[in-house]
N, C-alpha and C. Protein backbone atom coordinates (compact mmCIF):
# COMPACT_ATOMS: atom_id res chain seq x y z
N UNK A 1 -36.42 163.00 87.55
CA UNK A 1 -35.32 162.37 86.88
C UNK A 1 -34.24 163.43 86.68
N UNK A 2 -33.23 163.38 87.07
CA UNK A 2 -31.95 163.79 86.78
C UNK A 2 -30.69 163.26 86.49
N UNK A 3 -30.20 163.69 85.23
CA UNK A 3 -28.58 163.45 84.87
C UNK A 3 -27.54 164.59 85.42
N UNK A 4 -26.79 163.89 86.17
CA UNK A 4 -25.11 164.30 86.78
C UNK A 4 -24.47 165.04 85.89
N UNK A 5 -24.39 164.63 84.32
CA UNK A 5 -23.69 164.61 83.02
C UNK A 5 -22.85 163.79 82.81
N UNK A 6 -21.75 163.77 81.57
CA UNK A 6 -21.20 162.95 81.24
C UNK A 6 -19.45 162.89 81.50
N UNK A 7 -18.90 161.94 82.17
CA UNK A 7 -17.56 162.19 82.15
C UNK A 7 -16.80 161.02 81.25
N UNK A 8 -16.62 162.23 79.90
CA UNK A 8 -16.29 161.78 78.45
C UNK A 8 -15.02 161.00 78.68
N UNK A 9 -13.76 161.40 79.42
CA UNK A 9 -12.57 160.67 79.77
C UNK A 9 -12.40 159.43 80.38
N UNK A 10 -13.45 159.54 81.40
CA UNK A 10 -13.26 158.24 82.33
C UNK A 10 -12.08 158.16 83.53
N UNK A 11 -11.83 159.75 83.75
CA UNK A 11 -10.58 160.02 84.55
C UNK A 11 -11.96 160.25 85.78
N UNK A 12 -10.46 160.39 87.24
CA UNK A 12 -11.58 160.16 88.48
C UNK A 12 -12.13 158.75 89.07
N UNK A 13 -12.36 158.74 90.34
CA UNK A 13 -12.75 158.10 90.64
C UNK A 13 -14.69 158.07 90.51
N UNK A 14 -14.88 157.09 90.63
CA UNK A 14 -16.59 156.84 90.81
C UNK A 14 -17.32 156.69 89.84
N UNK A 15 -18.73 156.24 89.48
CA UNK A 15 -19.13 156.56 88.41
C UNK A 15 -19.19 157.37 87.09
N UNK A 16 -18.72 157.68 85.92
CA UNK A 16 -18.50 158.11 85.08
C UNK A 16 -20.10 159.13 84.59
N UNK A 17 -20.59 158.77 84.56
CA UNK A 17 -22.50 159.04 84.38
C UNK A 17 -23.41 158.42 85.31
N UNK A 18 -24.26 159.63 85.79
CA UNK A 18 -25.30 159.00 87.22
C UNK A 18 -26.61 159.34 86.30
N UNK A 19 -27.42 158.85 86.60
CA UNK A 19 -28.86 159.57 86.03
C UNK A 19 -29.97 159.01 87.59
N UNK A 20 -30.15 159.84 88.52
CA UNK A 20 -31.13 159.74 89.24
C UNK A 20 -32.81 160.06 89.15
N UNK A 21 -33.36 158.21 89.30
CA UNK A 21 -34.85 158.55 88.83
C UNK A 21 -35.26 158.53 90.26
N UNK A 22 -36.54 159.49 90.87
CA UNK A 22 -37.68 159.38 91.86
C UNK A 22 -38.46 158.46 91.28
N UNK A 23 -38.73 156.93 91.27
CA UNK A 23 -40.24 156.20 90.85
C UNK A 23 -41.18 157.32 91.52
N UNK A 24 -41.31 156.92 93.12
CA UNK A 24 -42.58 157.96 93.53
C UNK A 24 -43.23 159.51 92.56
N UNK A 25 -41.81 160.13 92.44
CA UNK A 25 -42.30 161.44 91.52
C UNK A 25 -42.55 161.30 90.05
N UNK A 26 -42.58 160.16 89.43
CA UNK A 26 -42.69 160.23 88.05
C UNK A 26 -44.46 160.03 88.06
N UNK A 27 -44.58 160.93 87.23
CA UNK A 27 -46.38 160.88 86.67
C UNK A 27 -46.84 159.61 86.48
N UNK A 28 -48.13 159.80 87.23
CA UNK A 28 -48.91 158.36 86.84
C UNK A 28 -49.18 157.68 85.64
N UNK A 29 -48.99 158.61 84.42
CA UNK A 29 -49.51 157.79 83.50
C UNK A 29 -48.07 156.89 82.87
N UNK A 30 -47.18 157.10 84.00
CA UNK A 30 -45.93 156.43 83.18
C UNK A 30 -46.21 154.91 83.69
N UNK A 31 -46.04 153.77 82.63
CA UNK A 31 -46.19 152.73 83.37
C UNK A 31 -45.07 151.96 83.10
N UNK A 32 -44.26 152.17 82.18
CA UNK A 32 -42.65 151.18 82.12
C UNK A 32 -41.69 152.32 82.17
N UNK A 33 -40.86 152.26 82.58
CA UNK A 33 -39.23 153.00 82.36
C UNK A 33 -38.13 151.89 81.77
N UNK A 34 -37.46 152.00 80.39
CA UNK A 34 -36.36 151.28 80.38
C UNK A 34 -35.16 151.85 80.73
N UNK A 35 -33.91 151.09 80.93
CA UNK A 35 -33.07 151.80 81.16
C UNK A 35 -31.85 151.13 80.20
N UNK A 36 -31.22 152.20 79.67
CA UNK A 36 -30.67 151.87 78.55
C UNK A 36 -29.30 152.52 78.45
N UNK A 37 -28.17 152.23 77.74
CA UNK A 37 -26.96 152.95 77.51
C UNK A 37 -26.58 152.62 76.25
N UNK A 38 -26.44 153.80 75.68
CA UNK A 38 -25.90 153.76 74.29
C UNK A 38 -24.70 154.38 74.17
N UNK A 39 -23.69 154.34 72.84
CA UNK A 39 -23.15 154.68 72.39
C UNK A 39 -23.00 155.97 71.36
N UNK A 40 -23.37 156.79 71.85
CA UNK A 40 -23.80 158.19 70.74
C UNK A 40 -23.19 158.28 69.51
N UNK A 41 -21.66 157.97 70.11
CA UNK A 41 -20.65 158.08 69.21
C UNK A 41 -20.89 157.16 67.25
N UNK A 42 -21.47 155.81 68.04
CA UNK A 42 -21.50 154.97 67.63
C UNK A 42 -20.71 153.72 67.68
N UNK A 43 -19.30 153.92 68.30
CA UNK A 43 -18.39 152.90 68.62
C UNK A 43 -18.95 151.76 69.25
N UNK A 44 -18.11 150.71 69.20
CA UNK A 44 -19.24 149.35 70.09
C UNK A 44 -18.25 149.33 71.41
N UNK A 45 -19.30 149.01 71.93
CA UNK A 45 -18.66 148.82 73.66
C UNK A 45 -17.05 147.74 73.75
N UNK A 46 -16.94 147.03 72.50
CA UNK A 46 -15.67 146.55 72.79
C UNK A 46 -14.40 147.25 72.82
N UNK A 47 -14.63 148.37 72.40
CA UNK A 47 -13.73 149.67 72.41
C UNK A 47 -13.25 150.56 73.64
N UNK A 48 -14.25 150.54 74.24
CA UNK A 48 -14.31 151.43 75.22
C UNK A 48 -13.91 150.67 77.04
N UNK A 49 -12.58 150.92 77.08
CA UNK A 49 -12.20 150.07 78.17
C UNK A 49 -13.04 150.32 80.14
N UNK A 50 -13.10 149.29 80.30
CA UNK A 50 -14.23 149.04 81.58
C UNK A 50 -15.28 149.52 81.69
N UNK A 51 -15.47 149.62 80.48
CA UNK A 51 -17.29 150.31 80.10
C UNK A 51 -17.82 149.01 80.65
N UNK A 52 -19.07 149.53 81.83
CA UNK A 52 -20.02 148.85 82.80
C UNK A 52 -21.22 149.73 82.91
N UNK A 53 -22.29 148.85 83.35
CA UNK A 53 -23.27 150.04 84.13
C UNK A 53 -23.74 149.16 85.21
N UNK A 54 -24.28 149.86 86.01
CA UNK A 54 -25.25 149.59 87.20
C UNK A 54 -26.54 150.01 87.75
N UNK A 55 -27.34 149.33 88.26
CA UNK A 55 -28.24 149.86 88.79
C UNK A 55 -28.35 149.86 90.22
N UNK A 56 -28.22 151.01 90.96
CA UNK A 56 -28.41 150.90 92.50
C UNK A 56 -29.60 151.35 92.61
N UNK A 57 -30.32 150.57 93.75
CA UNK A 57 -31.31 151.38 94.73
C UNK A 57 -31.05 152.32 95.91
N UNK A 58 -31.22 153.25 95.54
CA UNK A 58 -30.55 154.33 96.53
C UNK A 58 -31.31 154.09 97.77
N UNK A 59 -32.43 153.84 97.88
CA UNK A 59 -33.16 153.73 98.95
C UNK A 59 -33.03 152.59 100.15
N UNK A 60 -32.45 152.28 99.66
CA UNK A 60 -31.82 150.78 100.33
C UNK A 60 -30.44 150.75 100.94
N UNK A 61 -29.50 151.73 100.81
CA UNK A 61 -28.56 152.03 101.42
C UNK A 61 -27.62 151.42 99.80
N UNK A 62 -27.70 151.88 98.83
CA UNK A 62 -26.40 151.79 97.73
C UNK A 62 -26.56 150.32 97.17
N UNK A 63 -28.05 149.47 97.66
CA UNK A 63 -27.67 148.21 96.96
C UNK A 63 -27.93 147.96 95.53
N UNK A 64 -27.10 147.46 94.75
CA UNK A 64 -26.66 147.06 93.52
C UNK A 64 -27.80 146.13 93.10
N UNK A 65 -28.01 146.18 92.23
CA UNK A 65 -29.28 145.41 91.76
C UNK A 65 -29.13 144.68 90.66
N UNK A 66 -27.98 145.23 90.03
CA UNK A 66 -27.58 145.15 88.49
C UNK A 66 -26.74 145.41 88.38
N UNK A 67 -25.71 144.10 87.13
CA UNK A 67 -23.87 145.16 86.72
C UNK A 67 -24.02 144.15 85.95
N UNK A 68 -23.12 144.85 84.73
CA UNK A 68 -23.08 144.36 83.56
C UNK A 68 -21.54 145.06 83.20
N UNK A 69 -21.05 144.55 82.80
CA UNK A 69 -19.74 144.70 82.18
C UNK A 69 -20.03 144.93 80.14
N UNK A 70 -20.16 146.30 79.68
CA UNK A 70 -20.41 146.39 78.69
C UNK A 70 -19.60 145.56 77.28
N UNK A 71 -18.32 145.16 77.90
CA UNK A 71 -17.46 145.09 76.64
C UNK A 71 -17.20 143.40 76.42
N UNK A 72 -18.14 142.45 77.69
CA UNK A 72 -18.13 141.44 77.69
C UNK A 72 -19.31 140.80 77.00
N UNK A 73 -20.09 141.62 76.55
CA UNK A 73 -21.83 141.50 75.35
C UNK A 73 -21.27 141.03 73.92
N UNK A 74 -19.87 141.54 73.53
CA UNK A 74 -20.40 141.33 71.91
C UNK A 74 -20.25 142.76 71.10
N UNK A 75 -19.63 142.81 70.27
CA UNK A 75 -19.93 144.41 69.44
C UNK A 75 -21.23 145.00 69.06
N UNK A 76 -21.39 145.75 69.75
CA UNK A 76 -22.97 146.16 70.10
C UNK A 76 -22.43 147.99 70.60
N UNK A 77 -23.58 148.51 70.02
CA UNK A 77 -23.42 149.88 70.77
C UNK A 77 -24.57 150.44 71.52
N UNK A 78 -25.45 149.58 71.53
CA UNK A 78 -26.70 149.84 72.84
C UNK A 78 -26.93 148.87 73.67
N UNK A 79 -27.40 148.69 75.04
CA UNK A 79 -27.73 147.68 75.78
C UNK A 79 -29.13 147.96 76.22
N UNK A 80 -30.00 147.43 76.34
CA UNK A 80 -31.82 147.25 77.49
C UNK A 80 -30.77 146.99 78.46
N UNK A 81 -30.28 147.74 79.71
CA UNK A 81 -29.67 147.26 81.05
C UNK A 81 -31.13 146.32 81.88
N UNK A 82 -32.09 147.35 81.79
CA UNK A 82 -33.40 146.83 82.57
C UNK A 82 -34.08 147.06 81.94
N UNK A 83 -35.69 146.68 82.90
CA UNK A 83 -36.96 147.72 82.81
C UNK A 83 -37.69 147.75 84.34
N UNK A 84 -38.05 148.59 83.85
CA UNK A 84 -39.22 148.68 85.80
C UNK A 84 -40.85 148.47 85.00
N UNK A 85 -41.86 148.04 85.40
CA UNK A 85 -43.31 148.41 85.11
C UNK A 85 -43.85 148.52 86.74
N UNK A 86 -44.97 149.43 86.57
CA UNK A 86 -45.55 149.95 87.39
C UNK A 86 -46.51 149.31 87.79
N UNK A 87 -46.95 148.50 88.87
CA UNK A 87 -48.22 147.52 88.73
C UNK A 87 -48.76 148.33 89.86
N UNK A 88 -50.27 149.22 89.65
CA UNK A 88 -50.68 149.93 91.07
C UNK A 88 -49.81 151.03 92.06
N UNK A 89 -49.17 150.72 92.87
CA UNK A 89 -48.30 151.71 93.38
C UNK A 89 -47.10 151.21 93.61
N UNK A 90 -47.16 149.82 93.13
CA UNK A 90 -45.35 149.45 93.17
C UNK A 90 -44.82 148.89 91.60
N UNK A 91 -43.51 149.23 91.58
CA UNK A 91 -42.88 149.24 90.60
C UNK A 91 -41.90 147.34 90.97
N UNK A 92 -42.25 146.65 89.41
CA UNK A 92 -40.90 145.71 89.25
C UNK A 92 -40.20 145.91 88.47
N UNK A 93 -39.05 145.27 88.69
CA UNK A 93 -38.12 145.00 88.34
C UNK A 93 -37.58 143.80 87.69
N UNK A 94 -36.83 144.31 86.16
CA UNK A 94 -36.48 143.41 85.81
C UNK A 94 -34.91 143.34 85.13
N UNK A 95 -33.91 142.73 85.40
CA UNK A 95 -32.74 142.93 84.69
C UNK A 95 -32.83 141.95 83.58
N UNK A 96 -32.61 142.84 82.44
CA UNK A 96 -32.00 142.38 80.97
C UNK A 96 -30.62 142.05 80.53
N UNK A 97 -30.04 143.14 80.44
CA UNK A 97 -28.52 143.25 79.97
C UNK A 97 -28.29 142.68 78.23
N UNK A 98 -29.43 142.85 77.53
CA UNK A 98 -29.83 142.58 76.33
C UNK A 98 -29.03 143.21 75.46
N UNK A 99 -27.86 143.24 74.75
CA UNK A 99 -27.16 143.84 73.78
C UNK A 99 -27.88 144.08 72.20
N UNK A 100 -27.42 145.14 71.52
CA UNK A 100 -28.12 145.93 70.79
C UNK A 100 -27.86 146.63 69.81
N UNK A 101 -28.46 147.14 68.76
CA UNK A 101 -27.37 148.09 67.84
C UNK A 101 -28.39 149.50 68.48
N UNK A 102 -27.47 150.64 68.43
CA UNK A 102 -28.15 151.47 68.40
C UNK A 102 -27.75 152.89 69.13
N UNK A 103 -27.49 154.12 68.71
CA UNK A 103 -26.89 155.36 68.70
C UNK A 103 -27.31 156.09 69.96
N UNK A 104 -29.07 156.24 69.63
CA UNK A 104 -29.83 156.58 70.99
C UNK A 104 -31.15 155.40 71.25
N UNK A 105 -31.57 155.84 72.20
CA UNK A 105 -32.76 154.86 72.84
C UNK A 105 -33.76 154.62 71.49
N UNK A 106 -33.89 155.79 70.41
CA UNK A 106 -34.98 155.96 69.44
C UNK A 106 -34.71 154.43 68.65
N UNK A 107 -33.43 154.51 68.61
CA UNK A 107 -33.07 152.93 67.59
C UNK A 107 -33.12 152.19 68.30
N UNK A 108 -33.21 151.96 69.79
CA UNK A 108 -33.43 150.44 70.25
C UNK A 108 -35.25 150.48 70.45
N UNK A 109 -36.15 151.46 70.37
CA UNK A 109 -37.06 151.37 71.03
C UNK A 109 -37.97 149.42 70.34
N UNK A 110 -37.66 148.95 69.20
CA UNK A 110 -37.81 147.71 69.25
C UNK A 110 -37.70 146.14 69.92
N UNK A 111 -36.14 146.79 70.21
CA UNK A 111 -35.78 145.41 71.05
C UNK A 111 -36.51 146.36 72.70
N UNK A 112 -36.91 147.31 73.21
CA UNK A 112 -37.05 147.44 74.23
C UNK A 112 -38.75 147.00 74.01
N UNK A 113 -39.82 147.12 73.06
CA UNK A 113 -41.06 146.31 73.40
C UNK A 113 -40.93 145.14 73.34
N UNK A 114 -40.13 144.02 72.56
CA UNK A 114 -40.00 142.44 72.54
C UNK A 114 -39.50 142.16 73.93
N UNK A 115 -39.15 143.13 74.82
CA UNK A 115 -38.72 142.39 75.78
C UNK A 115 -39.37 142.72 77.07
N UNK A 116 -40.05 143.71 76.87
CA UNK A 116 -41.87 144.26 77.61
C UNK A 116 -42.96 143.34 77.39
N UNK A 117 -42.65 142.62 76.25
CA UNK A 117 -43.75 141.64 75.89
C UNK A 117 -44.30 140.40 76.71
């Protein structure tokens, strides 16, 4: 797993924040990954103009799997974008786009088991 870092302005072209996961390289005993975007700041996504996220499969040649337009949820400062679970040696997929309160992942980790459930 690797993060790009953060581009706080939103100047530039392209994604603003990348975070690249290997499924294959993540340890076996991992069996869900959520994927989540918060607001550190705390501001709600209605603030923050063309705040989106996505999920591509890189492996697939760039296909999009997932987009969510953050500022069209609701005043909220966390989203569940997804989750993956691990069944054996393949991973599913599931898109959420579940809006949320919450600073870092630690404050959503609730709404992220009700929706593992």
């Amino acid at each position: 797993m690797r993060h790009r870092g953060d581009n706080m302005t939103g100047e530039g072209d392209g994604d603003d924040e990348v975070i690249d996961v290997n499924l294959n390289a993540l340890p076996s005993n991992v069996a869900f990954l959520a994927v989540t975007v918060n607001s550190f700041r705390g501001q709600t996504f209605n603030e923050v103009e063309n705040a989106f996220c996505r999920v591509v499969n890189t492996t697939s040649g760039q296909q999009e799997v997932c987009h969510y337009k953050l500022n069209e949820q609701g005043p909220h400062s966390g989203i569940l974008i997804a989750s993956l679970a691990r069944q054996g040696g393949d991973w599913s997929f599931t898109a959420h786009g579940l809006p949320c309160q919450g600073r870092t992942v630690e404050d959503m980790i609730p709404v992220i088991k009700n929706a593992l459930v």
